[in-house]
N, C-alpha and C. Protein backbone atom coordinates (compact mmCIF):
# COMPACT_ATOMS: atom_id res chain seq x y z
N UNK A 1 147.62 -9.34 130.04
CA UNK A 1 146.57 -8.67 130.79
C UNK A 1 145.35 -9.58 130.87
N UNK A 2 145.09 -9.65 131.99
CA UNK A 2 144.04 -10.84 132.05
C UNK A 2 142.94 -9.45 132.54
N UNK A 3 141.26 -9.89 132.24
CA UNK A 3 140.07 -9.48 132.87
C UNK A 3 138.96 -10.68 133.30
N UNK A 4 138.12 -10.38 133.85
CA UNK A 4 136.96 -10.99 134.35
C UNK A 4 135.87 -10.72 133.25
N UNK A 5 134.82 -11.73 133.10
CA UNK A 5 133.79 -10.97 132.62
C UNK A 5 132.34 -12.07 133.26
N UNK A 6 131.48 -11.67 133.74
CA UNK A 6 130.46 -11.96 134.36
C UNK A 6 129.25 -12.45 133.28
N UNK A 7 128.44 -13.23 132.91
CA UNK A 7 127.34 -13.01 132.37
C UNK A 7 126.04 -13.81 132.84
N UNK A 8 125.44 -12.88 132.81
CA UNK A 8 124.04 -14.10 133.55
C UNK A 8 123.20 -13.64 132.25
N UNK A 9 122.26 -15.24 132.03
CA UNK A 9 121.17 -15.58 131.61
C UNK A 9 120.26 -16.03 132.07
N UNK A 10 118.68 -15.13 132.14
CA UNK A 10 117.94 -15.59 132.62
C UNK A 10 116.84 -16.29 131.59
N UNK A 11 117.17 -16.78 131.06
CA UNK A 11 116.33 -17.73 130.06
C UNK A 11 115.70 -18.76 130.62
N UNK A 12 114.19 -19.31 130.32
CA UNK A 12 113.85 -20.30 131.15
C UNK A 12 113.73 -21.75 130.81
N UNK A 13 113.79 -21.90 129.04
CA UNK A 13 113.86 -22.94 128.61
C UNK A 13 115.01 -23.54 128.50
N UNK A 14 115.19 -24.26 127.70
CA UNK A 14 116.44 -25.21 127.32
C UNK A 14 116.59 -26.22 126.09
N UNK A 15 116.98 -25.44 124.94
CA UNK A 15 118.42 -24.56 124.71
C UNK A 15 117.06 -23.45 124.97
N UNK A 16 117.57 -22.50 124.72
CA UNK A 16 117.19 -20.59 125.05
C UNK A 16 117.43 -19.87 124.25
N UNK A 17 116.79 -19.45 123.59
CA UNK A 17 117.43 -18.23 122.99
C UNK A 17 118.55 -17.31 123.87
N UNK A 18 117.35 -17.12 124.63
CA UNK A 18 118.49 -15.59 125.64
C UNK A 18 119.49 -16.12 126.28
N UNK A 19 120.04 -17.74 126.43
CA UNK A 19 121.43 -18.20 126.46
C UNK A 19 121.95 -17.46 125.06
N UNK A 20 121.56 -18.29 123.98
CA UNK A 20 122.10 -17.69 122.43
C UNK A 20 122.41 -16.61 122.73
N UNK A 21 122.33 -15.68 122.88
CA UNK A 21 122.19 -14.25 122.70
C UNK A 21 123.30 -13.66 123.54
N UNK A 22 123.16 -14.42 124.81
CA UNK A 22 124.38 -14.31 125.72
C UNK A 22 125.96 -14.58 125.50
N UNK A 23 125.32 -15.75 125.07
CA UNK A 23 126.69 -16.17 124.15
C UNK A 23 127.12 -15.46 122.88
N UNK A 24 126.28 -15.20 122.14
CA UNK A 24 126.81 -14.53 120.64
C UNK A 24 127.31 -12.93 121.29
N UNK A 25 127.03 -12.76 122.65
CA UNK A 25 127.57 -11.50 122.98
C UNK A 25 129.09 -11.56 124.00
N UNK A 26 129.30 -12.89 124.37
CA UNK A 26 130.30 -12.67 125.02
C UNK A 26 131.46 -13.61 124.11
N UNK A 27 131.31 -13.85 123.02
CA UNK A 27 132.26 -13.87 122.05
C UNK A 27 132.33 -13.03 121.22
N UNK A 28 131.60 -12.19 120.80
CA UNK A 28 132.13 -10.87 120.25
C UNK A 28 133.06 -9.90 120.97
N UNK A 29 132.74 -9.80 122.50
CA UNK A 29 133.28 -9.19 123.63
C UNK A 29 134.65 -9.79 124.35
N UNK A 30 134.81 -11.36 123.53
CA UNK A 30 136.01 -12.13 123.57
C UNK A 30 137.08 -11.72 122.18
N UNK A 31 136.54 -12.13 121.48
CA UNK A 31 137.09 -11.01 120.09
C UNK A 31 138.17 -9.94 120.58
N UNK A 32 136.90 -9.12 120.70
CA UNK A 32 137.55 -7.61 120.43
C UNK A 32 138.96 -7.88 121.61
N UNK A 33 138.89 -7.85 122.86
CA UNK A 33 139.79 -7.99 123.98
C UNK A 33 141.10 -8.94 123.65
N UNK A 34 140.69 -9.84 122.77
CA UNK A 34 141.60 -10.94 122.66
C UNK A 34 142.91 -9.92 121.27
N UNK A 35 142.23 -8.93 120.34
CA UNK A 35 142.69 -8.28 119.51
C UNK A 35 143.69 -7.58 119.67
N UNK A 36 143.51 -7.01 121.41
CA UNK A 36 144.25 -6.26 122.33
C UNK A 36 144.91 -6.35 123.23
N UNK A 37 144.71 -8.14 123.04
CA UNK A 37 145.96 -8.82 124.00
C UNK A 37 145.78 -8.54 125.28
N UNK A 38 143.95 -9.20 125.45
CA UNK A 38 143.39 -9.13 126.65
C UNK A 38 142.91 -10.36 126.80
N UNK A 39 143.28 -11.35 127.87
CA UNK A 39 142.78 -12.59 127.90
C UNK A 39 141.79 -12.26 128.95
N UNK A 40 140.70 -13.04 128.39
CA UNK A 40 139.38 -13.06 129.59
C UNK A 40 138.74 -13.93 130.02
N UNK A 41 138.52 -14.30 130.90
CA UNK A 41 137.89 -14.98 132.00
C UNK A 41 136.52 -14.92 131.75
N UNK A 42 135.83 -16.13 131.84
CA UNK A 42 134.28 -15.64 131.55
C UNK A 42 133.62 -16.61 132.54
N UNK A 43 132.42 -15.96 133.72
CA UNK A 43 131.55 -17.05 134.61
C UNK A 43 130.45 -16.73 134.31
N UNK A 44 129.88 -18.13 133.71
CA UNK A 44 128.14 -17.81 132.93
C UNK A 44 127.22 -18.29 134.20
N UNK A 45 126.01 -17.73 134.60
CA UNK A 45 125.37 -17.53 135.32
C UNK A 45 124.35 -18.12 135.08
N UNK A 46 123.65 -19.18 135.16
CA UNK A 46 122.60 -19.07 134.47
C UNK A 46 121.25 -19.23 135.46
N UNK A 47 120.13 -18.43 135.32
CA UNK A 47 119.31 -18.14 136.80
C UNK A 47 118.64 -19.01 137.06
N UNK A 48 117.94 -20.33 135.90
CA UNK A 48 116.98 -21.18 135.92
C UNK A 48 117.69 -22.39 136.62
N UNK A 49 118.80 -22.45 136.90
CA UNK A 49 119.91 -23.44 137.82
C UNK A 49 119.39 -22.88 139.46
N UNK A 50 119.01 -21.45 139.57
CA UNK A 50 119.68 -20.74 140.89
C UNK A 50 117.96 -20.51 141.15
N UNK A 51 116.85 -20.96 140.71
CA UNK A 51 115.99 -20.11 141.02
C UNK A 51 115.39 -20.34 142.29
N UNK A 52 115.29 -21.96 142.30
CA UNK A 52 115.07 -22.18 144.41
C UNK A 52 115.84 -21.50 144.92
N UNK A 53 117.22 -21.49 144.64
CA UNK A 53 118.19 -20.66 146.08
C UNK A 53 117.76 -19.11 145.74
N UNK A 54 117.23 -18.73 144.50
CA UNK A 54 116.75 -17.35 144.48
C UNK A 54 115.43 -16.78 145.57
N UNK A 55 114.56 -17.88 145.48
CA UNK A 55 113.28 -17.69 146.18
C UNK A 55 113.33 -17.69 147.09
N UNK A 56 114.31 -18.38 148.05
CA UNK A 56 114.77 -19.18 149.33
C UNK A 56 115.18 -17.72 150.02
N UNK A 57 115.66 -17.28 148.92
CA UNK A 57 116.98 -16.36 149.45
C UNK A 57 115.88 -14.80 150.09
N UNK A 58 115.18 -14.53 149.14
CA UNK A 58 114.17 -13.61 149.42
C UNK A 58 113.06 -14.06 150.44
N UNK A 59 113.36 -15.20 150.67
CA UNK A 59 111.84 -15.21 151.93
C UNK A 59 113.21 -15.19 152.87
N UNK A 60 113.86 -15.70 152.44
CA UNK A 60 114.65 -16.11 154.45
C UNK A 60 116.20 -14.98 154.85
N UNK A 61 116.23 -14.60 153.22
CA UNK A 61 117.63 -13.32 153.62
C UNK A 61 118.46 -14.07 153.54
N UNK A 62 119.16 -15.20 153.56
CA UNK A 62 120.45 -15.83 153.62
C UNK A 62 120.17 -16.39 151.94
N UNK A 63 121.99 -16.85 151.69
CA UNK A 63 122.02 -17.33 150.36
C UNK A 63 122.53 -18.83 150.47
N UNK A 64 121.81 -19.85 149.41
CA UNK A 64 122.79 -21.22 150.03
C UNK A 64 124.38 -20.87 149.05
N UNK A 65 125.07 -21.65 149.46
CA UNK A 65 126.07 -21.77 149.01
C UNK A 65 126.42 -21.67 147.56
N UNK A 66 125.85 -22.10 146.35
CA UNK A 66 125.80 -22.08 145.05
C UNK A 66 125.72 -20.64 144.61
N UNK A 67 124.51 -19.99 145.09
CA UNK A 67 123.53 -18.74 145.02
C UNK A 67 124.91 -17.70 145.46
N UNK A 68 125.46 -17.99 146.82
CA UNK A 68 126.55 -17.24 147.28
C UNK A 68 127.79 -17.34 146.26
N UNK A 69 128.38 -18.22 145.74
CA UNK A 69 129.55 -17.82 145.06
C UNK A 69 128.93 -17.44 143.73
N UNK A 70 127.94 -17.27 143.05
CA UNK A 70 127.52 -16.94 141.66
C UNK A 70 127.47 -15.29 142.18
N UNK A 71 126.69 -15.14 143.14
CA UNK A 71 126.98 -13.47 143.42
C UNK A 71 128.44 -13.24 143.58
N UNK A 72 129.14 -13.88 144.02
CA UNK A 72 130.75 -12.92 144.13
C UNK A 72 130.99 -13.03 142.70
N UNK A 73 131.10 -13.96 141.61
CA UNK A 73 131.62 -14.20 140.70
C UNK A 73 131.18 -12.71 140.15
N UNK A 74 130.19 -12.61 140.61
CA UNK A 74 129.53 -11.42 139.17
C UNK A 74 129.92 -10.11 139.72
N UNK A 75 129.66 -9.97 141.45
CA UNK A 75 129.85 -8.84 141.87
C UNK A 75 131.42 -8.38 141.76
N UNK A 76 132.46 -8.93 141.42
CA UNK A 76 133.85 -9.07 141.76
C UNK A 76 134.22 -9.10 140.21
N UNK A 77 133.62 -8.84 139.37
CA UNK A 77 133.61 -9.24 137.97
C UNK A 77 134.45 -7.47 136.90
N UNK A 78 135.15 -8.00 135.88
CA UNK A 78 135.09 -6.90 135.53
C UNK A 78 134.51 -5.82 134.36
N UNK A 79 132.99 -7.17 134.43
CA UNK A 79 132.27 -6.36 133.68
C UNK A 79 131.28 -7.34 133.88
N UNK A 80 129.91 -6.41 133.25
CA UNK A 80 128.85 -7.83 133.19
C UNK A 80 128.14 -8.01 131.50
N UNK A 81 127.59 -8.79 131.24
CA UNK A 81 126.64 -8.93 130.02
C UNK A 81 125.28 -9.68 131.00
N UNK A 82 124.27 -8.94 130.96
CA UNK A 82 122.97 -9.40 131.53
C UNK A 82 121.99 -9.55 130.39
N UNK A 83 121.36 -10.92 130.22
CA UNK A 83 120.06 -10.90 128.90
C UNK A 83 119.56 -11.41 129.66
N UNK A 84 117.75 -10.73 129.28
CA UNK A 84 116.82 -11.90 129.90
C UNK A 84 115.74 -11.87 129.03
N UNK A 85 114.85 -12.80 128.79
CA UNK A 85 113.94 -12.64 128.17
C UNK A 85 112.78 -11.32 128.92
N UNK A 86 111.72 -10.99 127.56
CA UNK A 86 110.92 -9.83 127.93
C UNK A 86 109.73 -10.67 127.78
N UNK A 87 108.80 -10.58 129.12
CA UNK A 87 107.69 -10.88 129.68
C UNK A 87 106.45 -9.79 129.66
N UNK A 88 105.45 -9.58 128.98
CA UNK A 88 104.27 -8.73 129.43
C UNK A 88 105.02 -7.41 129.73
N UNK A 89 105.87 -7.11 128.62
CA UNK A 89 106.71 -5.67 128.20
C UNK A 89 108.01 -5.47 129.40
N UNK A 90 108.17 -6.55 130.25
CA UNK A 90 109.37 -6.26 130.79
C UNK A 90 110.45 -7.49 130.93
N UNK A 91 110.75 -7.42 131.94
CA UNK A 91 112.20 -8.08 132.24
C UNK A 91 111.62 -9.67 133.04
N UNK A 92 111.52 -10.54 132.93
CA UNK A 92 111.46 -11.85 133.58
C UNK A 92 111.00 -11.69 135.26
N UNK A 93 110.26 -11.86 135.83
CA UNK A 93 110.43 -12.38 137.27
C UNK A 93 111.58 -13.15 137.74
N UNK A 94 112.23 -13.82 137.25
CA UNK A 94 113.38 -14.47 137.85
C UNK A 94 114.66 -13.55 137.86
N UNK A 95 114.48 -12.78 136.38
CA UNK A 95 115.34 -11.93 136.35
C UNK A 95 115.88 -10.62 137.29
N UNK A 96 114.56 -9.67 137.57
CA UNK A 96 114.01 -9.46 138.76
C UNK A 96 114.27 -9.34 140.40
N UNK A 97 113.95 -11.16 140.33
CA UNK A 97 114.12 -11.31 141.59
C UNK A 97 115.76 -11.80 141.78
N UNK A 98 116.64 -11.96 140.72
CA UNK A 98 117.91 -11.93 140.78
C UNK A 98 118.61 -10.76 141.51
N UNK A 99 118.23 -9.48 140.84
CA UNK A 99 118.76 -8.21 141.06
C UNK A 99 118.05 -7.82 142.16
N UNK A 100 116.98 -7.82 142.88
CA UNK A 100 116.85 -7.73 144.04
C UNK A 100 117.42 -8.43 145.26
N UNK A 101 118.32 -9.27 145.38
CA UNK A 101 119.05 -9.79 146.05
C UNK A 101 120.68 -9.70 146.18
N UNK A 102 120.87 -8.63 145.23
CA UNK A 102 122.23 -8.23 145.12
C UNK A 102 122.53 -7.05 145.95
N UNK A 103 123.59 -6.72 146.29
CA UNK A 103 123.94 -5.44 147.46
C UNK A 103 123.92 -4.50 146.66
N UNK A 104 123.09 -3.71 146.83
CA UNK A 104 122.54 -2.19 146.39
C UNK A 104 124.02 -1.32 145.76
N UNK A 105 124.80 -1.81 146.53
CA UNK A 105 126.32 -1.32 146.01
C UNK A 105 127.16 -2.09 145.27
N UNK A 106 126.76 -3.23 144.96
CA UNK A 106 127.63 -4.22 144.50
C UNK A 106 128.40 -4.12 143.09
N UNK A 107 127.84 -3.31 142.31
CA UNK A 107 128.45 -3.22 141.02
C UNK A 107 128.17 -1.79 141.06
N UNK A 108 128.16 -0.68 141.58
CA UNK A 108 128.63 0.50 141.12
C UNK A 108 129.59 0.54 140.45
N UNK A 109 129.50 1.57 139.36
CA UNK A 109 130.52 1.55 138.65
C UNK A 109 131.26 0.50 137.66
N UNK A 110 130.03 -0.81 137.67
CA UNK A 110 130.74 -1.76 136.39
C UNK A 110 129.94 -1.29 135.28
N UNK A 111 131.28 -1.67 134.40
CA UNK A 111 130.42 -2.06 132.98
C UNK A 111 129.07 -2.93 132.74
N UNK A 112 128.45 -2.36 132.05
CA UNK A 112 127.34 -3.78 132.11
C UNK A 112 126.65 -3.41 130.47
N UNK A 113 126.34 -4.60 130.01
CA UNK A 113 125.79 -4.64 128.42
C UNK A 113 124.52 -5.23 128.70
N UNK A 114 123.45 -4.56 128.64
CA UNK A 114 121.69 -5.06 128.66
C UNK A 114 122.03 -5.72 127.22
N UNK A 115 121.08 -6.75 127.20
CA UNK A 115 120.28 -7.42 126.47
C UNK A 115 118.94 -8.27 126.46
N UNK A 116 118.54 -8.56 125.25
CA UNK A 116 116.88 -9.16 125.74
C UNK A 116 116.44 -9.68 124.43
N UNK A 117 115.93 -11.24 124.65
CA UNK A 117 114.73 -11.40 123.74
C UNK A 117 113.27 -11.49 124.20
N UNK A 118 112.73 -11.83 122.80
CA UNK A 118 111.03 -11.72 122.71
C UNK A 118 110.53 -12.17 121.04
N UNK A 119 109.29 -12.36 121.44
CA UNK A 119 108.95 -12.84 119.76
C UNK A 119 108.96 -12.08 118.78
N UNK A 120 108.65 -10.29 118.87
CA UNK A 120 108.56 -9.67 118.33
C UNK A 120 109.22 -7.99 118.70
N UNK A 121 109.56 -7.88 117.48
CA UNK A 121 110.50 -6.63 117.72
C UNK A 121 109.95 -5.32 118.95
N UNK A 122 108.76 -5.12 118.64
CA UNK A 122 108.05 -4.51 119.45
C UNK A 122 108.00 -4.41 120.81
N UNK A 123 108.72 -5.34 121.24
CA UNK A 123 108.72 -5.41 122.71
C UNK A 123 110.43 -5.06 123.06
N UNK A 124 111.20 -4.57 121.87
CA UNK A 124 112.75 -4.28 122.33
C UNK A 124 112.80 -2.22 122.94
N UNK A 125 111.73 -1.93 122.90
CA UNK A 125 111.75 -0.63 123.53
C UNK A 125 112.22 -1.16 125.71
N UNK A 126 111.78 -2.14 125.63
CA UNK A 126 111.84 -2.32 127.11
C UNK A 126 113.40 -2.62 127.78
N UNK A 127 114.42 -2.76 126.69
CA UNK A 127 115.51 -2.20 127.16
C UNK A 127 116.04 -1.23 127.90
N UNK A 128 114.89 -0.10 127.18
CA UNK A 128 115.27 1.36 127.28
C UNK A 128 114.73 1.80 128.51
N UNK A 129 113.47 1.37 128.45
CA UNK A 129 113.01 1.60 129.52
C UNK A 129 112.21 1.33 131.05
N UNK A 130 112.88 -0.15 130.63
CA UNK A 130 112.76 -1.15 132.09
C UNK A 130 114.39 -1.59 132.49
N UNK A 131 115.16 -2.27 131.68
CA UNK A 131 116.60 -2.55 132.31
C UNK A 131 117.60 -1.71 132.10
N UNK A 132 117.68 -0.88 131.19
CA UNK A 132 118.34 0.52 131.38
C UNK A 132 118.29 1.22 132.91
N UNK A 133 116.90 2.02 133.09
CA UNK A 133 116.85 2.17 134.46
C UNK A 133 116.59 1.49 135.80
N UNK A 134 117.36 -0.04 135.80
CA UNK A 134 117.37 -0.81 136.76
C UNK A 134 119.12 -0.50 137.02
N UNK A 135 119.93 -0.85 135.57
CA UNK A 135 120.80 -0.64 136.21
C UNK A 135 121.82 0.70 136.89
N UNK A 136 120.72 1.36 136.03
CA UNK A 136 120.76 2.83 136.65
C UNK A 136 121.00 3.14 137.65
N UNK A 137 119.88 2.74 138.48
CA UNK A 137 119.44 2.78 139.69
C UNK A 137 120.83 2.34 141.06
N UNK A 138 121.58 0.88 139.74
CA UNK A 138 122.22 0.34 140.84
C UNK A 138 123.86 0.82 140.34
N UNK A 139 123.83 2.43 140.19
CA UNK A 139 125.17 2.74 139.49
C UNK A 139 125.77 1.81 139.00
N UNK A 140 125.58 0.92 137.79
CA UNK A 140 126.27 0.88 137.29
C UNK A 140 126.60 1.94 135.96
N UNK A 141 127.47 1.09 134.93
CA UNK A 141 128.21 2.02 133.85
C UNK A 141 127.15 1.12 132.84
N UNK A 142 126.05 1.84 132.19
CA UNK A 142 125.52 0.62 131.33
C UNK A 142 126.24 1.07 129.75
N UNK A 143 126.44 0.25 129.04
CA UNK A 143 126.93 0.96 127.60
C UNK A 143 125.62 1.54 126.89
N UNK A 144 126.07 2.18 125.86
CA UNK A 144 125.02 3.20 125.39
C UNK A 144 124.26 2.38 124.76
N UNK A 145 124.90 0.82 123.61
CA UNK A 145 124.08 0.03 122.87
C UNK A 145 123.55 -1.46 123.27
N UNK A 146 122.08 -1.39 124.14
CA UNK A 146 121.44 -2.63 123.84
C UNK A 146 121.00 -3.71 123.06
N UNK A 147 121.39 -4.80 123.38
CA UNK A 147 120.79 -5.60 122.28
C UNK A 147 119.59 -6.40 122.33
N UNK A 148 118.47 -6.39 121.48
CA UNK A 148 117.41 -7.12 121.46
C UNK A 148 117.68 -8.14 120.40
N UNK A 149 117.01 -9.34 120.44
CA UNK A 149 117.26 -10.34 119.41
C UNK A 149 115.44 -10.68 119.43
N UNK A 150 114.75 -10.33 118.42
CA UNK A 150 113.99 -11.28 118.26
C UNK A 150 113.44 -12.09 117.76
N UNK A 151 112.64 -13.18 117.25
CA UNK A 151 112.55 -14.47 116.34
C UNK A 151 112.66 -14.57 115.53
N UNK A 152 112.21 -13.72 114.76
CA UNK A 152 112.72 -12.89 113.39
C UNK A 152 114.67 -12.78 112.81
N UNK A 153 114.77 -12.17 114.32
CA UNK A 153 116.28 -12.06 113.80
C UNK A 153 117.30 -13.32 114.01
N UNK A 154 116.92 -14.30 114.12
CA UNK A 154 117.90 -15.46 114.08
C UNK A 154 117.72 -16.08 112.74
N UNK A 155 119.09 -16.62 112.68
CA UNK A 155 119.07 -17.67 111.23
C UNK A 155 119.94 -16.68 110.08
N UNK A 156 120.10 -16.20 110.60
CA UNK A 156 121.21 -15.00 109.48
C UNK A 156 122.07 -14.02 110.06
N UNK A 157 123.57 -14.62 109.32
CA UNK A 157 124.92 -14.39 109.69
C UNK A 157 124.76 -11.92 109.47
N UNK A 158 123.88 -12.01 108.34
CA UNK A 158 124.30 -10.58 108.30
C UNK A 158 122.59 -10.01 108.83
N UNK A 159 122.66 -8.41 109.04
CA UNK A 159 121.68 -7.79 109.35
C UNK A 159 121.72 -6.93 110.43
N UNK A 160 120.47 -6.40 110.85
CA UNK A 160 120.79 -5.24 112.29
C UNK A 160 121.60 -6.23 113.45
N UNK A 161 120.81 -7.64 113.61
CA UNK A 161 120.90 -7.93 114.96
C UNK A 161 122.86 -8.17 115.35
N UNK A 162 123.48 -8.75 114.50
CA UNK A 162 125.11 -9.04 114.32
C UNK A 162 125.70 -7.54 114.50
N UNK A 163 125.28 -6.45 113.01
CA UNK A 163 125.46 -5.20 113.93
C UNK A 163 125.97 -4.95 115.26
N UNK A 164 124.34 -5.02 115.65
CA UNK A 164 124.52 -4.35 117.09
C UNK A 164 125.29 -5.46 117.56
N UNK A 165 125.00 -6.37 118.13
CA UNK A 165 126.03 -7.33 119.02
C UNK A 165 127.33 -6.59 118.57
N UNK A 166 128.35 -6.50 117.40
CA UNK A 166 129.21 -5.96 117.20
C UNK A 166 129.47 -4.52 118.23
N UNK A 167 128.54 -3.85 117.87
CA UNK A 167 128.88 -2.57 118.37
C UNK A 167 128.88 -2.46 119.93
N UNK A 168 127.92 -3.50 120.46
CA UNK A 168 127.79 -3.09 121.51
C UNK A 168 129.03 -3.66 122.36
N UNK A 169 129.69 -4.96 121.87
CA UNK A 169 130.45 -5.55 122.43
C UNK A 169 131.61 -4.69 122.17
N UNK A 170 131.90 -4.16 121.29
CA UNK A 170 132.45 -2.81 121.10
C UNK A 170 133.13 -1.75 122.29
N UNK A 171 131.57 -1.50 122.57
CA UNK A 171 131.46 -0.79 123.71
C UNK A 171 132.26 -1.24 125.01
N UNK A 172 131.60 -2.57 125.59
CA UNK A 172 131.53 -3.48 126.53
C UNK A 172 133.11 -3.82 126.82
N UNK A 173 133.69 -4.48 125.77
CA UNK A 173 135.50 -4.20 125.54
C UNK A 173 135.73 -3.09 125.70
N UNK A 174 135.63 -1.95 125.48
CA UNK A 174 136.59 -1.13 125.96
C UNK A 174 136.24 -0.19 127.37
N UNK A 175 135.30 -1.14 128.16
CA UNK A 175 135.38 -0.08 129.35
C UNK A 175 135.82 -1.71 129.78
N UNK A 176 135.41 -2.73 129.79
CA UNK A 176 136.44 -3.67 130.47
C UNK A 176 137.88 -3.61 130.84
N UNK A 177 138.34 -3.42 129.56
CA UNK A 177 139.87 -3.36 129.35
C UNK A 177 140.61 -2.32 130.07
N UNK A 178 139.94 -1.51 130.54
CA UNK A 178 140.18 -0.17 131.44
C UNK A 178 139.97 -0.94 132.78
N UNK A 179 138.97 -1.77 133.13
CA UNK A 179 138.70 -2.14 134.79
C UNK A 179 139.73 -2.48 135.37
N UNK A 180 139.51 -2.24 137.10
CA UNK A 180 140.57 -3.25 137.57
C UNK A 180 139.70 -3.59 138.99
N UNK A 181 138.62 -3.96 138.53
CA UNK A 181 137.78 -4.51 139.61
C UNK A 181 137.85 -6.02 139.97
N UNK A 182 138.18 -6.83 139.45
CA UNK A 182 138.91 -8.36 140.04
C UNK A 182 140.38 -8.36 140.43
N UNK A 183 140.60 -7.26 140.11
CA UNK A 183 142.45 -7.28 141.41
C UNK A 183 142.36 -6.47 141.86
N UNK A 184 141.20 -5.99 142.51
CA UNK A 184 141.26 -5.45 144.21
C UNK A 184 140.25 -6.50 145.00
N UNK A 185 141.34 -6.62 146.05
CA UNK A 185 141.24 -7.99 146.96
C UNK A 185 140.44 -7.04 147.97
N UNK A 186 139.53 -7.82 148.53
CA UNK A 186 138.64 -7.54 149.48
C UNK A 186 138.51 -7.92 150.40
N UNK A 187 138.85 -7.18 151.52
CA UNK A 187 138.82 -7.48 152.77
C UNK A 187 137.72 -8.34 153.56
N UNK A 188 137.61 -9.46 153.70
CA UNK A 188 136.25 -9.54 154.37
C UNK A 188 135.89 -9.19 155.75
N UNK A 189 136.85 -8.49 156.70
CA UNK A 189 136.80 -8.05 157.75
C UNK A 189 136.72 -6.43 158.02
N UNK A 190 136.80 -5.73 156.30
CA UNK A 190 136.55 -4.48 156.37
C UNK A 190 135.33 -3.88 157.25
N UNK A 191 135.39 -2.91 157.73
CA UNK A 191 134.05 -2.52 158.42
C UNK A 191 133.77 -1.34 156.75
N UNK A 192 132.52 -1.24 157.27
CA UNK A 192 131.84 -0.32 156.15
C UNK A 192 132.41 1.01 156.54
N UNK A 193 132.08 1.74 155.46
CA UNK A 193 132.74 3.10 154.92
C UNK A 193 131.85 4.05 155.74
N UNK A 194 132.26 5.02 156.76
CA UNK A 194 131.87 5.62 157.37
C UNK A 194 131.39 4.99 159.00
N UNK A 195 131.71 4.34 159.31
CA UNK A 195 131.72 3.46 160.22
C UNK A 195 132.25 4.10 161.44
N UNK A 196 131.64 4.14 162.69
CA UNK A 196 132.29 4.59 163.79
C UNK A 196 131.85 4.05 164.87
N UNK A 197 132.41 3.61 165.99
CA UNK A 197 132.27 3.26 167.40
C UNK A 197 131.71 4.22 168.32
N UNK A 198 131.54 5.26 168.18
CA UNK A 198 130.80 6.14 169.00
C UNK A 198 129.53 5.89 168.94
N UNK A 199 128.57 5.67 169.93
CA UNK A 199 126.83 5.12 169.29
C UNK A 199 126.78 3.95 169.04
N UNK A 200 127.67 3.20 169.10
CA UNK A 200 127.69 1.56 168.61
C UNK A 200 127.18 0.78 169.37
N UNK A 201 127.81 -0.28 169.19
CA UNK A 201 126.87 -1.72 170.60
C UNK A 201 127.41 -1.14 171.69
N UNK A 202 126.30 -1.18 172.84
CA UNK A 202 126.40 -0.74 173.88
C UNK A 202 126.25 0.20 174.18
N UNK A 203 126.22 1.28 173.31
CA UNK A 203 125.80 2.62 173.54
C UNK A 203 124.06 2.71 173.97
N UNK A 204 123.65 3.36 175.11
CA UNK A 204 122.49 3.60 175.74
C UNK A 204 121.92 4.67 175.13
C-alpha cells in the first residue's frame, strides 16, 4: 500500500527550525505507516524557494511553473503536515500568502497536521486559534493534536515536545492510511460540478 504525504515549510532562515520540526514530524508519521505496511511518498515544500513565484502569483493570478507543480504535489496529496513559524502572534506572511493562492476547494477533506515555532511557549496558543481556523475554513480534516516547538524545547530526546509529535503523527497516520486521494486521477478536461450550457457563452 503505497500513500502520498505533502509537507510544506515555511521557515525563513537556513537551517530552520520550522524545517526541524517538519521533519521530526514527517518521520514520526513515516514510522507509524511504515509499522502498517504503508510505504509513503513524501514532497517537501519549502516556501522560502517559492516566495517570488508566490508574490508574482498574487499580483498577476497565474503560477510559474515551479509554484504550479508544488501546488499539485500538495493538492493531490494524501495528507498534509503544514509548520510555519509564528510572527506578532500569528502565522508568517509567506505562509499566508501561500494558502491564499490555493483553490478554495483544493484540499477539502485532507488530513492535515498544524504545526509551529516561536521563541517562546506563549505564542503556541496561535495554533488554536489562527491555523486551526484557516484550515477550517478550507475544509480540511485538521487532527485534533498541534504541535508547537519552541526554543526551549529543542536539545532533548524526552519531554512534552517528542510527546506530542508522537501523538499527533499518531493521528496524522491513521487518517492517511484510510485516504485514497492520490489514486483518483483527474480529469483535466472535467467541467466543474454543477455546470450547465443553458446561460453559457453566447447566451444574451
Amino acid at each position: 500500500m503505497n500513500r502520498r504525504l505533502a509537507v510544506v515549510s515555511a521557515g525563513l532562515s537556513q537551517p530552520s527550525s520550522t524545517r526541524l520540526l517538519a521533519d521530526r514530524l514527517t518521520q514520526a508519521v513515516e514510522r507509524r505507516l511504515a509499522d502498517e505496511g504503508v510505504e509513503l511518498d513524501v514532497d517537501v515544500v519549502e516556501l522560502r524557494d517559492l516566495a517570488h513565484d508566490i508574490t508574482n502569483n498574487l499580483v498577476t493570478g497565474f503560477a510559474a511553473p515551479r509554484l504550479e507543480s508544488a501546488l499539485e504535489r500538495i493538492t493531490t496529496a494524501d495528507g498534509l503536515i503544514a509548520v510555519t513559524p509564528i510572527f506578532t502572534t500569528s502565522y508568517s506572511g509567506l505562509f499566508k500568502s501561500f494558502v491564499d493562492i490555493l483553490d478554495p476547494q483544493s484540499i477539502t477533506g485532507m488530513p492535515v497536521l498544524i504545526g509551529a515555532t516561536g521563541g517562546t511557549e506563549r505564542h503556541s496558543l496561535a495554533l488554536d486559534y489562527a491555523m486551526r481556523p484557516l484550515f477550517s475554513y478550507l475544509h480540511a480534516v485538521v487532527v485534533p493534536t498541534g504541535v508547537y516547538a519552541a526554543s526551549s524545547d529543542w536539545g532533548s530526546a524526552e519531554g512534552a515536545l517528542p510527546e506530542r509529535i508522537e501523538r499527533a503523527a499518531g493521528e496524522l497516520a491513521a487518517l492517511v492510511r484510510e485516504s485514497d486521494r492520490s489514486s483518483q486521477v483527474r480529469d483535466p478536461f472535467e467541467l466543474p460540478a454543477g455546470f450547465s450550457p443553458v446561460g453559457g457563452y453566447g447566451a444574451q
